[in-house]
Protein backbone atom coordinates (compact mmCIF):
# COMPACT_ATOMS: atom_id res chain seq x y z
CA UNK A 1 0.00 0.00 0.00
CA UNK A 2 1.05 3.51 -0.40
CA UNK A 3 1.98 6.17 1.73
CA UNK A 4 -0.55 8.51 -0.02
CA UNK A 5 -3.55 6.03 0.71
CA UNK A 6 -5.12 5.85 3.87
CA UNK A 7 -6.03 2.59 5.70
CA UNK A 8 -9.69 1.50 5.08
CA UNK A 9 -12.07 0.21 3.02
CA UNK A 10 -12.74 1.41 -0.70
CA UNK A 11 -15.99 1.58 -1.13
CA UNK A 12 -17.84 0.73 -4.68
CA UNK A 13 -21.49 0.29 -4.78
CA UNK A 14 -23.45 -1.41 -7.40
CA UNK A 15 -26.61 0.41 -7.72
CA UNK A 16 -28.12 -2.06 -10.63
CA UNK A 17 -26.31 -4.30 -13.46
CA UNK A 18 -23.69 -1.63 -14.66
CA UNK A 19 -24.58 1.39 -12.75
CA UNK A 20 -22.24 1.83 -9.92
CA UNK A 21 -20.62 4.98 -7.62
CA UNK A 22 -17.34 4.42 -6.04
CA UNK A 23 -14.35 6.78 -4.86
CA UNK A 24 -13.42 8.52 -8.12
CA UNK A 25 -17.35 8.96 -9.00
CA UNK A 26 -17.48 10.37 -5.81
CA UNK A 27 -14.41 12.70 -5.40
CA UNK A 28 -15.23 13.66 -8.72
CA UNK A 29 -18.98 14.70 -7.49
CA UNK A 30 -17.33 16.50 -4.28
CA UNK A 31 -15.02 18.57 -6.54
CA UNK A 32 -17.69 20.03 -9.13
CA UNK A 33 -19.76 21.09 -5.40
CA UNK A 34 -16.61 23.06 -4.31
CA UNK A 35 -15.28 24.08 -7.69
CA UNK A 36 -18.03 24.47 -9.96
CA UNK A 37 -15.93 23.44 -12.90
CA UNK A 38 -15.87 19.53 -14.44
CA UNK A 39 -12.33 20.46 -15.65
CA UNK A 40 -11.07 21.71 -12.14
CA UNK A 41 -12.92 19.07 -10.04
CA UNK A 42 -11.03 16.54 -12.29
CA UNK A 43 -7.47 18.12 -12.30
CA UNK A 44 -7.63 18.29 -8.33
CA UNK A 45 -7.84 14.09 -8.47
CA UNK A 46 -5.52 13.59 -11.84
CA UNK A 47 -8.51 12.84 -14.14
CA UNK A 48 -8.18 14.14 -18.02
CA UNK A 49 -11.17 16.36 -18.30
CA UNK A 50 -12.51 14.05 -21.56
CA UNK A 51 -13.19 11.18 -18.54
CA UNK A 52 -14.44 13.73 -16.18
CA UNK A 53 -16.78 14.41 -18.60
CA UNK A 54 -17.52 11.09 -19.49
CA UNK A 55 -18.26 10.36 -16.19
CA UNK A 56 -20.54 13.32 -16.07
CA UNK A 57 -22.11 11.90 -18.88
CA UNK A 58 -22.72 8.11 -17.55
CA UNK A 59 -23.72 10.12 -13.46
CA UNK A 60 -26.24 11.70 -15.46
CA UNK A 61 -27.34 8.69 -17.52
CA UNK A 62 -28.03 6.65 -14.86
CA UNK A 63 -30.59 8.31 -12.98
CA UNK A 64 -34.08 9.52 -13.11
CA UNK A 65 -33.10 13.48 -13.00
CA UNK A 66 -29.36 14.44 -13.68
CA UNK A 67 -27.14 15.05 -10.97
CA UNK A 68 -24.57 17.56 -12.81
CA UNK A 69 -26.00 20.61 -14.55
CA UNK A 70 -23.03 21.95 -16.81
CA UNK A 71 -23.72 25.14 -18.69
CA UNK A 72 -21.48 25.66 -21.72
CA UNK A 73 -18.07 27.66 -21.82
CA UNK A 74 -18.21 31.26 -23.61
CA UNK A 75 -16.95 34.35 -22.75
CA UNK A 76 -18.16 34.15 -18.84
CA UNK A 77 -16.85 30.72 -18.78
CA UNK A 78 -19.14 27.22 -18.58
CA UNK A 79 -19.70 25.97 -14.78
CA UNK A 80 -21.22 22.79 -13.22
CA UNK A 81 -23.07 22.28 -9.86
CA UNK A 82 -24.60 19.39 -8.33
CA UNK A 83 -28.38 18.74 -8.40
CA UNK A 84 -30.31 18.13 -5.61
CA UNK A 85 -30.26 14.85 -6.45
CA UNK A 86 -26.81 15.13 -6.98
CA UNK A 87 -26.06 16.11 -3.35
CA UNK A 88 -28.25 13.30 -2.20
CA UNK A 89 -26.21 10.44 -4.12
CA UNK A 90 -23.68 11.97 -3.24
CA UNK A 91 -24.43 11.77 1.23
CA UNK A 92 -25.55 8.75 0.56
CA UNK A 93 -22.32 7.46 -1.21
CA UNK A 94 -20.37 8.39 1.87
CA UNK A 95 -22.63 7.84 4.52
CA UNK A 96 -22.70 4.12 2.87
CA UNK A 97 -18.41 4.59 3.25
CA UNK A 98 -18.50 5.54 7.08
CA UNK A 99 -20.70 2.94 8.01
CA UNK A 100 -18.73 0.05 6.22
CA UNK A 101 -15.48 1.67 7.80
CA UNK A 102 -17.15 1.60 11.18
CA UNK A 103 -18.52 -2.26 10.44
CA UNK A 104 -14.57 -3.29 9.33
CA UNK A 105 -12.50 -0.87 11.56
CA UNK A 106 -11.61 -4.09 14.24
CA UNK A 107 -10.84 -6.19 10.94
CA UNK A 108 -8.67 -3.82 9.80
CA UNK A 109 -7.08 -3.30 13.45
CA UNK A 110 -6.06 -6.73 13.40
CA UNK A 111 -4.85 -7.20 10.11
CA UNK A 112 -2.61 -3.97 10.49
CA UNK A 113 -0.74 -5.77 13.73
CA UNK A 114 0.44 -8.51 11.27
CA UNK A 115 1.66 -6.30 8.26
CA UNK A 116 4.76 -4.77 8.02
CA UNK A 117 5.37 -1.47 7.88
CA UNK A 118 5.34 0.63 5.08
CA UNK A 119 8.51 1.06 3.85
């Protein structure tokens, strides 16, 4: 494991057959909130902004009502925000992460007593 990661559980969620949120659906969901840009949420987690986009694209696809609205670039520059619905996936995505960290914290406990340290 890497320095840069922390210790716990990765959490992907299949919602139904090839719809899915996991940690770079949701860090990408978290960064158009606080940025309100698709490009700059994806180049603060190292994503090109074609998949960023694509991503968009299939977050959007997969749900009743979108959960992105992007307005187009120009000369006062495109933006993105999160939906409501948006913002619900989105506390439900890591509400669904804390509790499985709480449920495999004493797991992880353990297993960290018989690995050796990071080098």
């Amino acid at each position: 494991m890497g320095s840069n990661q922390t210790v716990g559980p990765r959490l992907r969620v299949v919602i139904a057959p090839g719809i899915g949120i996991g940690p770079g659906k949701a860090a990408l969901l978290e960064g158009i909130r606080e940025t309100g840009s698709i490009a700059a949420a994806g180049r603060r987690i190292g994503m090109s902004y074609k998949r960023a986009w694509l991503l968009v694209v299939a977050l959007n696809s997969h749900f009743e009502q979108p959960l992105i609205e992007a307005s187009k670039g120009g000369r006062t520059g495109g933006g993105a925000t999160l939906t409501a619905l948006g913002e619900e996936v989105l506390a439900a995505y890591r509400e669904m992460e804390r509790r499985a960290g709480t449920a495999v914290a004493p797991v992880i406990a353990r297993l960290s007593r018989l690995a050796r340290p990071a080098r």
